[in-house]
C-alpha atoms as a PDB file:
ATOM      1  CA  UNK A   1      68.257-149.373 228.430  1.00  0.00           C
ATOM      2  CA  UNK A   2      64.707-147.434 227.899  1.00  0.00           C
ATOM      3  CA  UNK A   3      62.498-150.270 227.496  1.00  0.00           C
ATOM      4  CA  UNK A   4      58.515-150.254 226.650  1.00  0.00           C
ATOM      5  CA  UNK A   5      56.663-153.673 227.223  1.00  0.00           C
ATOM      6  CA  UNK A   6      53.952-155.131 224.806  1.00  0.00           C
ATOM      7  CA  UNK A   7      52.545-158.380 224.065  1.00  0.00           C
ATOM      8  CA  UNK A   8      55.676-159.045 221.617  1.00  0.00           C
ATOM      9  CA  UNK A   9      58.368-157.330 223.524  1.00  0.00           C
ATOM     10  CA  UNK A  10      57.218-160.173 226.117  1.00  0.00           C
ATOM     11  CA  UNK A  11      57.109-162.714 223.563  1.00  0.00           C
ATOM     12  CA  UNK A  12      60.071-162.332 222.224  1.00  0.00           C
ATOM     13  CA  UNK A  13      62.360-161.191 224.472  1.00  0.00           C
ATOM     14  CA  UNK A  14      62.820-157.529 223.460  1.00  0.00           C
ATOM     15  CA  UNK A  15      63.347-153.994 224.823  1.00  0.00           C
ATOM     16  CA  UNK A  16      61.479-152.253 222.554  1.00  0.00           C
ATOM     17  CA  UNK A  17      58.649-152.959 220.209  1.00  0.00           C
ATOM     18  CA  UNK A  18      60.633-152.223 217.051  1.00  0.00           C
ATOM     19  CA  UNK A  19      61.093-154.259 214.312  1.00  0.00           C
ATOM     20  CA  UNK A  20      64.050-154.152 211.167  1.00  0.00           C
ATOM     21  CA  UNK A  21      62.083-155.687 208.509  1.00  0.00           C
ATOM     22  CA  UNK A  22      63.900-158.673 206.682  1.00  0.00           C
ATOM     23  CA  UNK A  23      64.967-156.887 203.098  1.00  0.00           C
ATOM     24  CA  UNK A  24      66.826-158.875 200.748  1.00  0.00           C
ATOM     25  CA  UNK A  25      70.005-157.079 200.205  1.00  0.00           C
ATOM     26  CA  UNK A  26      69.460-154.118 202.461  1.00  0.00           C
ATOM     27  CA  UNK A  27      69.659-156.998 205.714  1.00  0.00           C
ATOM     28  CA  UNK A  28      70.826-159.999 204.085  1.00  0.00           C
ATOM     29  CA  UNK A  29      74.220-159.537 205.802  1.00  0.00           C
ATOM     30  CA  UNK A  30      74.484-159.350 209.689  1.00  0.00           C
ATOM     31  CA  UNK A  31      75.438-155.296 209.633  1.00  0.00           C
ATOM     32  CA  UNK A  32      72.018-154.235 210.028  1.00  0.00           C
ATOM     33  CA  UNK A  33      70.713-156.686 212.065  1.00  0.00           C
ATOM     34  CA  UNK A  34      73.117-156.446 214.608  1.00  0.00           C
ATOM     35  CA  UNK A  35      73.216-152.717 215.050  1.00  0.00           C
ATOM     36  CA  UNK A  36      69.383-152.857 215.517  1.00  0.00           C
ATOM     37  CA  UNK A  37      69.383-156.063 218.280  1.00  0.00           C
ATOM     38  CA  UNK A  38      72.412-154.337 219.653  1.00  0.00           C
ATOM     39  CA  UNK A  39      69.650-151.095 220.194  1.00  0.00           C
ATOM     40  CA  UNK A  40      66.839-153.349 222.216  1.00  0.00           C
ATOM     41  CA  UNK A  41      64.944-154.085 218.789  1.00  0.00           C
ATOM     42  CA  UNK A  42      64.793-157.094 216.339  1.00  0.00           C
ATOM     43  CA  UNK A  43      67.305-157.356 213.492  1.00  0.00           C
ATOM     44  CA  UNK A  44      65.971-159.610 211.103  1.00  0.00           C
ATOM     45  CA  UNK A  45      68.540-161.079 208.280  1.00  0.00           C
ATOM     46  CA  UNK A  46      66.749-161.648 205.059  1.00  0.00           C
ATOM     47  CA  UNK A  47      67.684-165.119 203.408  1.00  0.00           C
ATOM     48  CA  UNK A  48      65.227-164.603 200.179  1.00  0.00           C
ATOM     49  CA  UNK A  49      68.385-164.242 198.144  1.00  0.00           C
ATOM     50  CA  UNK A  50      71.130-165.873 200.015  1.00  0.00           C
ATOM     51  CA  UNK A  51      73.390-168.536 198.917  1.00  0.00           C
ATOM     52  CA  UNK A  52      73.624-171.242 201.735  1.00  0.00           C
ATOM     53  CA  UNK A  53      77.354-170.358 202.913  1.00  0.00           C
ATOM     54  CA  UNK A  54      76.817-166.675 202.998  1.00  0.00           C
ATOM     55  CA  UNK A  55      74.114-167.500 204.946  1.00  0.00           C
ATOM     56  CA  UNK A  56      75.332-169.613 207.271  1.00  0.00           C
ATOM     57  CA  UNK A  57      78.534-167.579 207.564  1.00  0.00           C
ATOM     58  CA  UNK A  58      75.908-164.352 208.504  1.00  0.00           C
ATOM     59  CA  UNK A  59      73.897-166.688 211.161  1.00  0.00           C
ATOM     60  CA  UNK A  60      77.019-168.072 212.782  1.00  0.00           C
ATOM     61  CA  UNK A  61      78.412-163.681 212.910  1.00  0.00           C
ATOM     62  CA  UNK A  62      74.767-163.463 214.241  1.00  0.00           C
ATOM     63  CA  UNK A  63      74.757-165.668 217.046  1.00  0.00           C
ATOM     64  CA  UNK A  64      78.351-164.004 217.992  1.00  0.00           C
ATOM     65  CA  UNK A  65      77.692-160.551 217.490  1.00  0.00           C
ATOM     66  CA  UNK A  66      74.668-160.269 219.980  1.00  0.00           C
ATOM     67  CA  UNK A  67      73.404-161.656 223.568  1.00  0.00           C
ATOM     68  CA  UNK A  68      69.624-160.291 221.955  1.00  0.00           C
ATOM     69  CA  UNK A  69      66.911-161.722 220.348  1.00  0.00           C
ATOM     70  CA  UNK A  70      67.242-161.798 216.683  1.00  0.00           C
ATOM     71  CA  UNK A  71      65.373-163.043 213.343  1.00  0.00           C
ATOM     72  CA  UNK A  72      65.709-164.632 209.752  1.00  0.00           C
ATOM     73  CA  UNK A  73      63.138-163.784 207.303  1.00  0.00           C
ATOM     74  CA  UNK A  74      62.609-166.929 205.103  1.00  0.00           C
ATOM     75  CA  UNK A  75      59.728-166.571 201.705  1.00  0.00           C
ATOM     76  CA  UNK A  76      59.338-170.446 201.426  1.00  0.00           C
ATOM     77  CA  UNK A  77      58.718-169.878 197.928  1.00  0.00           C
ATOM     78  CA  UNK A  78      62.361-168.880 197.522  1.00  0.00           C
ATOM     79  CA  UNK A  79      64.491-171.802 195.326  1.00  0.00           C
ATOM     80  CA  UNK A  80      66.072-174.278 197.854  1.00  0.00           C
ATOM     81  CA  UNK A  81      63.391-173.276 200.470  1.00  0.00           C
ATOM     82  CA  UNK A  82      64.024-176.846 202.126  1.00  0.00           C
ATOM     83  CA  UNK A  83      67.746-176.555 202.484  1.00  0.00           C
ATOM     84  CA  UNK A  84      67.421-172.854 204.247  1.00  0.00           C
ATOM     85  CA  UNK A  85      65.653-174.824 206.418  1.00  0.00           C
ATOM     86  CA  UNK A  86      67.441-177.533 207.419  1.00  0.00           C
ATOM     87  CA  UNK A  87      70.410-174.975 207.416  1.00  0.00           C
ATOM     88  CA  UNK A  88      68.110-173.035 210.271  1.00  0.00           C
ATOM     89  CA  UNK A  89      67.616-175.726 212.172  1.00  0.00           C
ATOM     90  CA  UNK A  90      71.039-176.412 212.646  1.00  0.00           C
ATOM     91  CA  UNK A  91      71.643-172.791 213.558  1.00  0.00           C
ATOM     92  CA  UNK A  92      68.854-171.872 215.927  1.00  0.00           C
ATOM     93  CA  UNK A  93      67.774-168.366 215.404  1.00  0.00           C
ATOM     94  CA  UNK A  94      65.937-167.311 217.990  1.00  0.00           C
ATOM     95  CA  UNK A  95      62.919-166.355 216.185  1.00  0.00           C
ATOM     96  CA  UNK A  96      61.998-167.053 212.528  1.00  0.00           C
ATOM     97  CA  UNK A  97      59.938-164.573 210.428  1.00  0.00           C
ATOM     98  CA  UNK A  98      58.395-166.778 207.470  1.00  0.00           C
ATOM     99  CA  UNK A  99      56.168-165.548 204.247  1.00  0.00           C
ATOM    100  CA  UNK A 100      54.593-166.975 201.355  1.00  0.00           C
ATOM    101  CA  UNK A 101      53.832-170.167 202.030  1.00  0.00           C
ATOM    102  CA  UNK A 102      51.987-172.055 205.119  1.00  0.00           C
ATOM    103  CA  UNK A 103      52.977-172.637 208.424  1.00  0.00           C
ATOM    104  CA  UNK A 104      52.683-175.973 208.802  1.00  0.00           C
ATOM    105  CA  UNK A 105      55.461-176.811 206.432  1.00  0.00           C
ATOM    106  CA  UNK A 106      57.519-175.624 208.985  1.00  0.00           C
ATOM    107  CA  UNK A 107      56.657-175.063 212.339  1.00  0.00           C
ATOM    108  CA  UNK A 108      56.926-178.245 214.772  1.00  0.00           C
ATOM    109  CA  UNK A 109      60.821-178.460 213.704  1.00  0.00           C
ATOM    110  CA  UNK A 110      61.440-175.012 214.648  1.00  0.00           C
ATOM    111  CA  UNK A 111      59.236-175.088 217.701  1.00  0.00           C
ATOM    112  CA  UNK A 112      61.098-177.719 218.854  1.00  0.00           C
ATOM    113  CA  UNK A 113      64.266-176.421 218.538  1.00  0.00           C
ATOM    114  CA  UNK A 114      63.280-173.523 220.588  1.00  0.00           C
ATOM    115  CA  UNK A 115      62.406-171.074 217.795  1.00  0.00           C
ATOM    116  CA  UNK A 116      59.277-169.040 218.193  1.00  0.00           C
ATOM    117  CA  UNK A 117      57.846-168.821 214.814  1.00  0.00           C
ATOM    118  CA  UNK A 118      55.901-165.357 212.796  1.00  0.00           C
ATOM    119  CA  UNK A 119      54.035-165.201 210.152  1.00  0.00           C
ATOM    120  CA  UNK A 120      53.387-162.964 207.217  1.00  0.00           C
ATOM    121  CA  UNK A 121      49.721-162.386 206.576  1.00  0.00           C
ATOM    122  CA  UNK A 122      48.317-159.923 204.427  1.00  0.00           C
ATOM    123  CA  UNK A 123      44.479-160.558 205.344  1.00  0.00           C
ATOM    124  CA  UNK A 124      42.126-162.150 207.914  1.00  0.00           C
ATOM    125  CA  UNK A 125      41.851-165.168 206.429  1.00  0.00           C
ATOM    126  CA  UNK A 126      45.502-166.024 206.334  1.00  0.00           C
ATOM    127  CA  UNK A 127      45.865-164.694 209.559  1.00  0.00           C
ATOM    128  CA  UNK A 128      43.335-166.953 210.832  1.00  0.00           C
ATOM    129  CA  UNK A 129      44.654-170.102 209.217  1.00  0.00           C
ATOM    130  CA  UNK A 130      48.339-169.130 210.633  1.00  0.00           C
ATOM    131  CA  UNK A 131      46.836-168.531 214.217  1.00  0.00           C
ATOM    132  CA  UNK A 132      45.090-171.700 214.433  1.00  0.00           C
ATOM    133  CA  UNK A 133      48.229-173.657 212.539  1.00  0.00           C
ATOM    134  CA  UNK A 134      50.038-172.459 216.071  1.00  0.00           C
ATOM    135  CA  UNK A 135      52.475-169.771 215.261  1.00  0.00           C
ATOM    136  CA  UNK A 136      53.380-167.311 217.925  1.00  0.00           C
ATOM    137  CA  UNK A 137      52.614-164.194 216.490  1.00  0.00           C
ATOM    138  CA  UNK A 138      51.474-162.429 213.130  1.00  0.00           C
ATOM    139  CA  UNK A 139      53.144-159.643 211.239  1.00  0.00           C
ATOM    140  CA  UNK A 140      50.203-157.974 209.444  1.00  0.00           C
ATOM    141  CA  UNK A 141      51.713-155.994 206.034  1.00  0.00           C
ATOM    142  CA  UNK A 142      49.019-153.438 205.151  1.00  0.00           C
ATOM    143  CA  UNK A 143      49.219-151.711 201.566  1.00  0.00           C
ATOM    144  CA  UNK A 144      51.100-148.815 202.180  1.00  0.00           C
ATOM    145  CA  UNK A 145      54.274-151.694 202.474  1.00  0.00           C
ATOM    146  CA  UNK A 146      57.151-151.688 200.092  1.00  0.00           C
ATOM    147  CA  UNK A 147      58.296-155.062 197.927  1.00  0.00           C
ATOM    148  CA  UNK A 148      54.955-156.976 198.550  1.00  0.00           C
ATOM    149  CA  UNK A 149      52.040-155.138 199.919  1.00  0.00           C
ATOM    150  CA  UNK A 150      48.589-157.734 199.869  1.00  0.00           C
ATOM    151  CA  UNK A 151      46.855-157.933 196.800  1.00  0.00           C
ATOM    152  CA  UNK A 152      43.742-156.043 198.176  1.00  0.00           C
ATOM    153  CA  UNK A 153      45.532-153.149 198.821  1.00  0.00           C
ATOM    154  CA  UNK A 154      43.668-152.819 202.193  1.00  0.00           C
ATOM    155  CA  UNK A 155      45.625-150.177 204.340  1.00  0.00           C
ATOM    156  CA  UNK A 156      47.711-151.428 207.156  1.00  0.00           C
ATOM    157  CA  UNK A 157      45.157-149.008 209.712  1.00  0.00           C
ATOM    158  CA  UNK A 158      42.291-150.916 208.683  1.00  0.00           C
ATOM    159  CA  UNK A 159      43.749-154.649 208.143  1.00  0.00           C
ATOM    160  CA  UNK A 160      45.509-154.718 211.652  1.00  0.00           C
ATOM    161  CA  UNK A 161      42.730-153.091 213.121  1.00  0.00           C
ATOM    162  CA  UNK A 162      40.761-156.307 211.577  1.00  0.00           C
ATOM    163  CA  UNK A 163      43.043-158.766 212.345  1.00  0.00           C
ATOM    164  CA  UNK A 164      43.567-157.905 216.053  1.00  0.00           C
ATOM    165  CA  UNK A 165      39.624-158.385 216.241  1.00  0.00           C
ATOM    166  CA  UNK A 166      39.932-161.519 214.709  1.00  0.00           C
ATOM    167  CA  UNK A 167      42.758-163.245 216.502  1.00  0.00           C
ATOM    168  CA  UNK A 168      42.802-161.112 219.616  1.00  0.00           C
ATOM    169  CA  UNK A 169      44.756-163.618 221.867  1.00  0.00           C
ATOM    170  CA  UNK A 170      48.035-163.725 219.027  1.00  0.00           C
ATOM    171  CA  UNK A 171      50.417-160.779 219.553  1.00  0.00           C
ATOM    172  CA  UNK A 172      50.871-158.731 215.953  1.00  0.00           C
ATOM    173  CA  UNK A 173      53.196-157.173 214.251  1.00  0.00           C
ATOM    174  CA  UNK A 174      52.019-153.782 212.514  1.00  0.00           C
ATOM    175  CA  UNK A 175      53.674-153.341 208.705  1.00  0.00           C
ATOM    176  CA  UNK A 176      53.210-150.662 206.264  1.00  0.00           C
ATOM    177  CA  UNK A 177      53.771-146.797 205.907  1.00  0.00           C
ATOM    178  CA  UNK A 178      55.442-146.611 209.398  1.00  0.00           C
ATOM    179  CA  UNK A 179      58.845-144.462 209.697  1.00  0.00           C
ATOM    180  CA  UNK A 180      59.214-142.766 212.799  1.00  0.00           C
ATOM    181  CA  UNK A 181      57.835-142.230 216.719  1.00  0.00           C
ATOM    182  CA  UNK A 182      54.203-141.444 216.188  1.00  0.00           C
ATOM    183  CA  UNK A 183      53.589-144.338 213.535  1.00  0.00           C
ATOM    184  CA  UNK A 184      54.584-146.755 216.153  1.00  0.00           C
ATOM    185  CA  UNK A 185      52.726-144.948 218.601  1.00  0.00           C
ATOM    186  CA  UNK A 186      49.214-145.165 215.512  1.00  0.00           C
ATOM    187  CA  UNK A 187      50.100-149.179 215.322  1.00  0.00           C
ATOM    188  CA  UNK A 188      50.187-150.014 219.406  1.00  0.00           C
ATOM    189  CA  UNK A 189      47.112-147.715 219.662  1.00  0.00           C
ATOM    190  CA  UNK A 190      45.350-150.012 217.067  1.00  0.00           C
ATOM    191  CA  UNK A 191      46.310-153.346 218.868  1.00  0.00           C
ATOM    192  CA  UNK A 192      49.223-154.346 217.878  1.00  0.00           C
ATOM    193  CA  UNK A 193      52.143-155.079 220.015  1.00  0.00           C
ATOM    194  CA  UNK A 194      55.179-153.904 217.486  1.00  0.00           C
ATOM    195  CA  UNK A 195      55.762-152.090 214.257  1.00  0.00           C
ATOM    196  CA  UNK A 196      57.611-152.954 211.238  1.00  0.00           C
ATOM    197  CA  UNK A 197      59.994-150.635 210.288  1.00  0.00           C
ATOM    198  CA  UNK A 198      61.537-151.207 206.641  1.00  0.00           C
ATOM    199  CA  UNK A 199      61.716-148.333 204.130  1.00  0.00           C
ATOM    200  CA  UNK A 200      63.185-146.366 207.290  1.00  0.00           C
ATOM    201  CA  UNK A 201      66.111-149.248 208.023  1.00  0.00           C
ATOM    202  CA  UNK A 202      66.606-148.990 204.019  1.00  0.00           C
ATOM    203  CA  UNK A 203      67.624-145.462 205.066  1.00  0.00           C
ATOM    204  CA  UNK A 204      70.433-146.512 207.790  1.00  0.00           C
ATOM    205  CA  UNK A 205      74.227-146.935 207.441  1.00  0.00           C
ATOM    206  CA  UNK A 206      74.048-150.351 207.593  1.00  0.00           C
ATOM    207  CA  UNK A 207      71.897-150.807 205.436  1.00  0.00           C
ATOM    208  CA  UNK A 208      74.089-153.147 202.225  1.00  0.00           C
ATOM    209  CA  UNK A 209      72.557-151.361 199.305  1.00  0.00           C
ATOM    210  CA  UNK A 210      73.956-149.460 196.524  1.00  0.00           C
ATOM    211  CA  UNK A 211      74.353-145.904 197.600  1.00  0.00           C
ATOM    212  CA  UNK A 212      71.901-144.539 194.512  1.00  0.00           C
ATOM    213  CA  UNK A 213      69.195-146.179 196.186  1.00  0.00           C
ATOM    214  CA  UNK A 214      69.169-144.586 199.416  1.00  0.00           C
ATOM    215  CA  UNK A 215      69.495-141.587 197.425  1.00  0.00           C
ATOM    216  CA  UNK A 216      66.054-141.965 195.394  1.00  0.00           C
ATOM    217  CA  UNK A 217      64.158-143.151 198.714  1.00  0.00           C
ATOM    218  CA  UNK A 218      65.135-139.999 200.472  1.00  0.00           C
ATOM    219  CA  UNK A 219      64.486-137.382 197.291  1.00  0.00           C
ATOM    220  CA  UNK A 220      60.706-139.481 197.121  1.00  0.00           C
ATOM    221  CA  UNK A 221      57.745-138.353 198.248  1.00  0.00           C
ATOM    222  CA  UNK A 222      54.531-139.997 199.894  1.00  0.00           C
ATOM    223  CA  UNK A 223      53.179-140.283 196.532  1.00  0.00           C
ATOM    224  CA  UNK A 224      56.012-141.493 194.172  1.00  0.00           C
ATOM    225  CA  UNK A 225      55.637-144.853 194.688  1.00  0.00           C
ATOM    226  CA  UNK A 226      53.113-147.254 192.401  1.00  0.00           C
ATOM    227  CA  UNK A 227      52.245-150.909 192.611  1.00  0.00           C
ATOM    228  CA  UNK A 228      52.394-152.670 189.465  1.00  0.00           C
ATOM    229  CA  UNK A 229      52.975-156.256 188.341  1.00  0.00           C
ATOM    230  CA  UNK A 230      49.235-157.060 189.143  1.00  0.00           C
ATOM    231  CA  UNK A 231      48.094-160.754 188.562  1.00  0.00           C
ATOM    232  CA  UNK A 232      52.079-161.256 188.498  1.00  0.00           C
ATOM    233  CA  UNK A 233      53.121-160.676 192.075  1.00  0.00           C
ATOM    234  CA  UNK A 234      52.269-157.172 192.934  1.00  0.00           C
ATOM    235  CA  UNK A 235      55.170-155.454 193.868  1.00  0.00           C
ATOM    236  CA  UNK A 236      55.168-151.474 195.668  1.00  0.00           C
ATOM    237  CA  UNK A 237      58.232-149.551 193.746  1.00  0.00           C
ATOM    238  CA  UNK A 238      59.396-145.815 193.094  1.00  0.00           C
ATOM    239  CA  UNK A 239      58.202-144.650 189.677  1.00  0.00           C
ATOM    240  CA  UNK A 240      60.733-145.125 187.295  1.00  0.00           C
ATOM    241  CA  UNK A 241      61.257-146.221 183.750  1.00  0.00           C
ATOM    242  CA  UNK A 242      60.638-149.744 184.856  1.00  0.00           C
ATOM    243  CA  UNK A 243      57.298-149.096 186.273  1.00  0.00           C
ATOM    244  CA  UNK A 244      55.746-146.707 183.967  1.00  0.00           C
ATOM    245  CA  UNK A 245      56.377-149.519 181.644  1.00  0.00           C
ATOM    246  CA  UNK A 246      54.654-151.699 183.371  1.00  0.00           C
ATOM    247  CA  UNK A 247      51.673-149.155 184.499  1.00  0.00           C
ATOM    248  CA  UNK A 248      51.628-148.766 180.466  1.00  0.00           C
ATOM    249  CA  UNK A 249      51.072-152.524 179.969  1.00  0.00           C
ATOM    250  CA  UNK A 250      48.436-152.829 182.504  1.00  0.00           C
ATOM    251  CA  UNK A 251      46.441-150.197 181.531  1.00  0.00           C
ATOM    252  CA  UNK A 252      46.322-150.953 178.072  1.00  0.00           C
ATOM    253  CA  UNK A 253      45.256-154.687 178.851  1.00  0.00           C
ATOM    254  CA  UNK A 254      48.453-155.871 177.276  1.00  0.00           C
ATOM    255  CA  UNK A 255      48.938-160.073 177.088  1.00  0.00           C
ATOM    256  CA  UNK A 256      50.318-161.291 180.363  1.00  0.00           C
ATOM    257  CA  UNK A 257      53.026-163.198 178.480  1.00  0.00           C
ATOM    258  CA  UNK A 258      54.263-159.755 178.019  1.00  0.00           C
ATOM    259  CA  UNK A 259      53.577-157.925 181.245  1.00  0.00           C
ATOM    260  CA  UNK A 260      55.159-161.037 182.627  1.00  0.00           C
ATOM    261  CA  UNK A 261      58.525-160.574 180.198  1.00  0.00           C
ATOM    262  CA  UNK A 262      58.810-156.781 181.398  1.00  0.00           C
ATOM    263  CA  UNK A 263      58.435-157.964 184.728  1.00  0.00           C
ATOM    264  CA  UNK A 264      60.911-160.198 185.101  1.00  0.00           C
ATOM    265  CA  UNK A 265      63.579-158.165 182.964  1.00  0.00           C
ATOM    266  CA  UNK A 266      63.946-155.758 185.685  1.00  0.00           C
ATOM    267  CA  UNK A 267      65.187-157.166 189.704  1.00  0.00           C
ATOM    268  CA  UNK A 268      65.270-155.451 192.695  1.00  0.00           C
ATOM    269  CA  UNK A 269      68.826-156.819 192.345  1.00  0.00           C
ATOM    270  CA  UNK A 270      69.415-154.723 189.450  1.00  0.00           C
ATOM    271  CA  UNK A 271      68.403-151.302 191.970  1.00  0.00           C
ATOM    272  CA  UNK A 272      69.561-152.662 195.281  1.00  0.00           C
ATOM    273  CA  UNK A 273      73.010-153.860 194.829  1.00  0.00           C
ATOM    274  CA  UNK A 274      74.074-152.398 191.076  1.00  0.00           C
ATOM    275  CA  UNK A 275      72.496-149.085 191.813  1.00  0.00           C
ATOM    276  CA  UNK A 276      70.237-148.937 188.730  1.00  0.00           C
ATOM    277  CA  UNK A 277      67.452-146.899 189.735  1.00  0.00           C
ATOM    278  CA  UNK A 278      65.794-145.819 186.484  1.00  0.00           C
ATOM    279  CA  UNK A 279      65.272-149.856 185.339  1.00  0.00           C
ATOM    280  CA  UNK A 280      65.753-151.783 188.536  1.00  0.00           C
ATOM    281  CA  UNK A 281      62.998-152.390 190.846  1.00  0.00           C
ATOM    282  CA  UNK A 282      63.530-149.950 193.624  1.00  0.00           C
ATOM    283  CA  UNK A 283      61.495-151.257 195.970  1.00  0.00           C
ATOM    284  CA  UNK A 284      59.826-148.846 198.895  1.00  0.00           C
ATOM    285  CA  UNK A 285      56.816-148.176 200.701  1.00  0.00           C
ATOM    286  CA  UNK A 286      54.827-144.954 200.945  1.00  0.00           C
ATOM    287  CA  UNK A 287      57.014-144.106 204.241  1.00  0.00           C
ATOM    288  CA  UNK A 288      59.835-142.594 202.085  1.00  0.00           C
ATOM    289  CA  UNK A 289      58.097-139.787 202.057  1.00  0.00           C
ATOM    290  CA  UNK A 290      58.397-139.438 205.099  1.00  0.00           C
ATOM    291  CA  UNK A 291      62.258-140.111 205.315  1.00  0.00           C
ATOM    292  CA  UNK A 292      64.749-137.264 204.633  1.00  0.00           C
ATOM    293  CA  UNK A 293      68.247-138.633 205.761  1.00  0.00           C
ATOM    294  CA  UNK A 294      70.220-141.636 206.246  1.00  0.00           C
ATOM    295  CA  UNK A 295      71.341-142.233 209.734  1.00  0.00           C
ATOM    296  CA  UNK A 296      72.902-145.050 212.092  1.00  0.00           C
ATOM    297  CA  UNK A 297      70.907-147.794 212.848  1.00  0.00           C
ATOM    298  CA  UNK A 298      71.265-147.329 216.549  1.00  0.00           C
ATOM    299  CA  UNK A 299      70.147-143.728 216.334  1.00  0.00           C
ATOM    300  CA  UNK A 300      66.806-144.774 213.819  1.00  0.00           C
ATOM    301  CA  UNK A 301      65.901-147.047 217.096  1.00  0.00           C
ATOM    302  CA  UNK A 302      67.012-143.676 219.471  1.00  0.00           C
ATOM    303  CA  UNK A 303      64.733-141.751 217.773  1.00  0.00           C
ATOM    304  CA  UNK A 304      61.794-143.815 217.378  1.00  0.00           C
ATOM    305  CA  UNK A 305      61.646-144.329 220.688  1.00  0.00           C
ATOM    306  CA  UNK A 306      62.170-140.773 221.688  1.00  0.00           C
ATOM    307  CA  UNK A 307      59.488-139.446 219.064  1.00  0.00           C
ATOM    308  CA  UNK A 308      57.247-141.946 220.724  1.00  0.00           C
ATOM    309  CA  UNK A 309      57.116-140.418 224.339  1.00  0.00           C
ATOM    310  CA  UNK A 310      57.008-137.677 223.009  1.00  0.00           C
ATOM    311  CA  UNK A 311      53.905-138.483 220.985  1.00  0.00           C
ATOM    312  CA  UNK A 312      52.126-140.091 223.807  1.00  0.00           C
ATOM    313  CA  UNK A 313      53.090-137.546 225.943  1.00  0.00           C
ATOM    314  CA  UNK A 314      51.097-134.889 223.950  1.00  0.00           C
ATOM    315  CA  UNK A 315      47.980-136.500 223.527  1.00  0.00           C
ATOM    316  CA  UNK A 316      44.911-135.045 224.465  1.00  0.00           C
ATOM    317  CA  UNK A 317      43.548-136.526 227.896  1.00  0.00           C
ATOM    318  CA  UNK A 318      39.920-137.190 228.997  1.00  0.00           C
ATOM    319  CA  UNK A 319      39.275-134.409 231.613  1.00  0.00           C
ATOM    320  CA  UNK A 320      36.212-135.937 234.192  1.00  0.00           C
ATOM    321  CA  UNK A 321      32.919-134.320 233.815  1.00  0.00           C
ATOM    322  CA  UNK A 322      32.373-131.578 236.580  1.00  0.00           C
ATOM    323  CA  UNK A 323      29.769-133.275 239.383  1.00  0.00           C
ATOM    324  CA  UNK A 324      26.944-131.107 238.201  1.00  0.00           C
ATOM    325  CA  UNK A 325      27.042-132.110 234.613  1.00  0.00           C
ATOM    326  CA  UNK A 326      24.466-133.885 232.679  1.00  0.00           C
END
């Protein structure tokens, strides 16, 4: 297998430095994963909406399904946070991805059980506090990210640029508007040691969504996506009904009772697994423009890596000066 080593291919244990970001729904089932695990990447299994027996049934089809490293994404804000947990523990994953919410809450137990442990950090502050709490490595999530890009909207070139200053010893994880070859080649150039790759996975055969969705991420462009829900949980989404709504509301300085009422009305649920795509939140970043078909899992990971070479490959070189010059 083609491998290309980084600072978090050595850390965790991978081929290559490609990572299936955890998306509830799309990867909250061990299809996806696997395939991408399977391909010298990280699968990651999203347990934000999972009910404690499908989720231990996915772990256990995890742990027999693959000899490679592979992850659960856990947002500790997520109801019966505690219980996923101790449900983890028991399990093992190899590596656990965790957001919203500090380390500390959780990382001794896992470290002990062998886990290595990443963070979710949307600026140099958090990444800070999560480097010197211990954790092994930092996924960085720079605006351009769909479902929750950082509140500042700073763009994943600058922010991991700023966090790789700031924390130069922890390996990170680039996330945000990266969806093929040469954006993984842009993130490793920066300082990172692995891109996140989510709206593209969202696009895989694998992926357990509702068909319609796949549909409107490949007819988007780079610029049909909004945030809204400001001051609520910002959220990046395709334009639709549901968020021109909520653009309306915001703009108009509406009460936040009611921007909170919209808000709520509408679930990524409602888009990802009943296919409502005009109401439901259709969360996806700014990368589905760049995405124009849905393919295998295995062959996403094929051709990242194959776009990458051939990326590197053409870059301009430094040609030494001639003796004489000045």
């Amino acid at each position: 297998m083609t491998r290309l080593r980084t600072s978090v291919t050595d850390l965790l244990g991978l081929d290559l430095p490609i990572i299936q970001a955890g998306m509830s729904w799309a990867s909250s089932s061990s299809a996806l994963p696997l395939a991408v695990s399977n391909s010298g990447g990280l699968g990651v299994v999203a347990a934000g909406p999972m009910r404690l027996p499908d989720l231990a049934r996915t772990l256990d089809e995890m742990a027999a399904g693959t000899d490679r490293p592979w992850a659960v994404n856990l947002p500790l804000y997520r109801a019966g946070a505690d219980e996923v947990i101790d449900l983890l523990l028991s399990r093992r994953p190899p590596v656990l991805i965790a957001s919203q919410g500090g380390p500390r809450r959780y990382l001794d137990r896992f470290h002990d059980v062998g886990t290595r442990c990443l963070h979710v950090v949307a600026g140099v502050s958090h990444a800070l506090k999560a480097a010197t709490a211990g954790v092994d490595g930092l996924v960085v999530v720079g605006a351009e990210a769909g479902g929750h890009p950082p509140p500042g909207m700073v763009t994943t070139q600058v922010l991991v640029r700023a966090v790789v200053s700031a924390v130069p010893s922890i390996p990170v994880i680039a996330s945000g508007g990266v969806a093929d070859g040469a954006g993984l080649a842009a993130m490793l150039a920066l300082g990172a040691g692995a891109a996140q790759f989510g709206t593209r996975f969202l696009a895989s055969s694998e992926a357990t969504v509702h068909r319609s969705y796949q549909e409107a991420v490949l007819a988007a462009g780079v610029d049909d996506t909004r945030t809204v829900g400001h001051g609520l949980g910002v959220i990046r989404s395709l334009s639709n009904d549901f968020t021109t709504r909520m653009a309306e509301l915001e703009s108009s300085g509406a009460e936040e009772s009611l921007r909170r009422k919209v808000f709520q009305a509408s679930s990524l649920k409602d888009a990802a697994l009943d296919g409502d795509v005009v109401s439901g939140k259709v969360e996806a970043g700014q990368s589905a423009g760049l995405i124009t078909e849905v393919l295998p899992a295995a062959e996403i990971v094929s051709r990242i890596t194959a776009e990458y070479a051939a990326v590197v490959s053409r870059l301009p070189r430094l040609d030494p000066a001639p003796p004489n010059a000045r």
